[in-house]
C-alpha atoms as a PDB file:
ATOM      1  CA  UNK A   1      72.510  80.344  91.426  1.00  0.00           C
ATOM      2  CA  UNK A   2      69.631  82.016  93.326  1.00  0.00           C
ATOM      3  CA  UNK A   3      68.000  84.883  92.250  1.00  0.00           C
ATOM      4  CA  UNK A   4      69.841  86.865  95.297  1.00  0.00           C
ATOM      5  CA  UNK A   5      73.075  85.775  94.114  1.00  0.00           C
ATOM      6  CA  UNK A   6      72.360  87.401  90.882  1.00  0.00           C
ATOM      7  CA  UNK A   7      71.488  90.617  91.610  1.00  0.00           C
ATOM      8  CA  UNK A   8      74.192  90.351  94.200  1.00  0.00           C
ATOM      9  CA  UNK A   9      76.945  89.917  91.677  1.00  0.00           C
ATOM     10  CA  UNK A  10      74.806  92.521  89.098  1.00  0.00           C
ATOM     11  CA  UNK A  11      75.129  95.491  91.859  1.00  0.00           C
ATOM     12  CA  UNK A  12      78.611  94.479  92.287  1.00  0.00           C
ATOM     13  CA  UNK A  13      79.273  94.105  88.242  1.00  0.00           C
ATOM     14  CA  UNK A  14      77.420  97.541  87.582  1.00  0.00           C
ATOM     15  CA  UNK A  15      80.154  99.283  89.328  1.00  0.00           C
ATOM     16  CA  UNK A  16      82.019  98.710  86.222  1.00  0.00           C
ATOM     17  CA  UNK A  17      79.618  99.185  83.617  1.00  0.00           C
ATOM     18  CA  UNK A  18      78.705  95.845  83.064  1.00  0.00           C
ATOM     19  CA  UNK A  19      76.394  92.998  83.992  1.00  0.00           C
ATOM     20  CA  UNK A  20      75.399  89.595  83.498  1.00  0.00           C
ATOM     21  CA  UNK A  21      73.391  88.000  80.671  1.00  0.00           C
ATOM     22  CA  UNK A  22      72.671  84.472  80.900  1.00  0.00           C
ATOM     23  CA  UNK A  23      74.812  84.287  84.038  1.00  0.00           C
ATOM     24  CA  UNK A  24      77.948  85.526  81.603  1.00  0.00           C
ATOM     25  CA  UNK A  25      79.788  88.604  81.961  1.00  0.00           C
ATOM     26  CA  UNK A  26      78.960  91.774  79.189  1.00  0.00           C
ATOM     27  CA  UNK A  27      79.921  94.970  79.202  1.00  0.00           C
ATOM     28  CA  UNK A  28      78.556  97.533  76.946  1.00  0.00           C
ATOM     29  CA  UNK A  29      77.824  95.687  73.751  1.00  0.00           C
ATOM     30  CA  UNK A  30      80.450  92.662  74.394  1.00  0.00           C
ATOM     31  CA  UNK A  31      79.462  89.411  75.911  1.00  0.00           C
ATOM     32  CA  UNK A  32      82.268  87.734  77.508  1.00  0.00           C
ATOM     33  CA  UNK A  33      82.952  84.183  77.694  1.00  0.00           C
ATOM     34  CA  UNK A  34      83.955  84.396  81.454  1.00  0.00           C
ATOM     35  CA  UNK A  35      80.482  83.089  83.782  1.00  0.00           C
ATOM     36  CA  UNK A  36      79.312  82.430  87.422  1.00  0.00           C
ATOM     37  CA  UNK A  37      78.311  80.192  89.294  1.00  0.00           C
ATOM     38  CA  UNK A  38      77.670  78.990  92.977  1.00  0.00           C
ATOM     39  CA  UNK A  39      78.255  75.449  94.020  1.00  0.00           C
ATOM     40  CA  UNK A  40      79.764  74.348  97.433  1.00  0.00           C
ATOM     41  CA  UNK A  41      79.006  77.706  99.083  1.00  0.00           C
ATOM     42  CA  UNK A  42      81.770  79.282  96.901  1.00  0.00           C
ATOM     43  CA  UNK A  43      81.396  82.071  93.671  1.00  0.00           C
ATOM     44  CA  UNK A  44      83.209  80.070  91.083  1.00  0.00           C
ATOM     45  CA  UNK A  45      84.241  82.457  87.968  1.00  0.00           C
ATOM     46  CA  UNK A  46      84.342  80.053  84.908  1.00  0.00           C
ATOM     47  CA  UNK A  47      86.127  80.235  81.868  1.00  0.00           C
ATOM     48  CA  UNK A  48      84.291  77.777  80.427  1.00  0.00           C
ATOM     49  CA  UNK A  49      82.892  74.624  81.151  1.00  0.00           C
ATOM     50  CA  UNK A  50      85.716  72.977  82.285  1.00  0.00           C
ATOM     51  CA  UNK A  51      88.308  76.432  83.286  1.00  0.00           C
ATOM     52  CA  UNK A  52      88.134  77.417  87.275  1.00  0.00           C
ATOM     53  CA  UNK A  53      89.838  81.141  86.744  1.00  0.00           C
ATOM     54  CA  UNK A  54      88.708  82.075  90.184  1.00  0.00           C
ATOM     55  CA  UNK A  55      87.131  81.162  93.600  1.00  0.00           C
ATOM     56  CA  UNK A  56      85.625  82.865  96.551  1.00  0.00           C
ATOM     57  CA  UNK A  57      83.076  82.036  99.668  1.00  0.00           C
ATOM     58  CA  UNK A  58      79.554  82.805  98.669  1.00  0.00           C
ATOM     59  CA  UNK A  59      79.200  84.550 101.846  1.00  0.00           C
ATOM     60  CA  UNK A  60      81.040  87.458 100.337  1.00  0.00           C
ATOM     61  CA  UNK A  61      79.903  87.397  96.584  1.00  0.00           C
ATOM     62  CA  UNK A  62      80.220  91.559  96.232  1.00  0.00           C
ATOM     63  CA  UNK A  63      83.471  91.552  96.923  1.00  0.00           C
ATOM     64  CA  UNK A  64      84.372  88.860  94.849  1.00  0.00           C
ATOM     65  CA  UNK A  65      83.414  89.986  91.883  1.00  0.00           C
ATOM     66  CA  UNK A  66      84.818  93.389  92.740  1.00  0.00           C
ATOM     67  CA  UNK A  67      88.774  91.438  93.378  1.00  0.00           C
ATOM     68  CA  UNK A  68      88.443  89.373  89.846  1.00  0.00           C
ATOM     69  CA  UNK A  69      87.674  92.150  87.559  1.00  0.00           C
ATOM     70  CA  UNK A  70      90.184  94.724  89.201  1.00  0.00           C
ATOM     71  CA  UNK A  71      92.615  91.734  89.005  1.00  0.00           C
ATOM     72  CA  UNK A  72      91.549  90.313  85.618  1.00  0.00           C
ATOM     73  CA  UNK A  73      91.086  92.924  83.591  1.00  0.00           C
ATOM     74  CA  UNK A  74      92.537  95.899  85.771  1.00  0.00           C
ATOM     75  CA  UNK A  75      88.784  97.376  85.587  1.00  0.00           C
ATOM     76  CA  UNK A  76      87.916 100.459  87.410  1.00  0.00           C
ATOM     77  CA  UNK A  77      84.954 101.196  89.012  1.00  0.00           C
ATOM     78  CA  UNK A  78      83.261 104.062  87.122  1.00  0.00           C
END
């Protein structure tokens, strides 16, 4: 993952109050086992090493994130 794609998905993530550390997903004090990563042009949102939970075209990483945790975890943006 590129440094762009990072902060991409962190802008998109801090709508929610959270953010990534060490490419996984924490909010507030919680790290999450749920993790990113770009391969093939697409966001892939990992479960684990081996669990695809979701995919969607790099080109649109923002919104991406934005769709998985609304549909996920019903998260709000704050």
């Amino acid at each position: 993952m590129t440094p762009d794609q990072r902060a991409q998905i962190n802008t998109a993530l801090a709508r929610y109050g959270a953010g990534l550390v060490n490419d996984f997903i924490a909010k507030g004090e919680k790290v999450l086992s749920v993790s990113f990563e770009v391969k093939k042009n697409r966001l892939r949102v990992m479960g684990g090493p081996e669990r695809l939970l979701a995919s969607y075209p790099a080109s649109r990483i923002g919104s991406g994130v934005s769709d998985f945790v609304e549909k996920f975890w019903y998260w709000k943006p704050i």
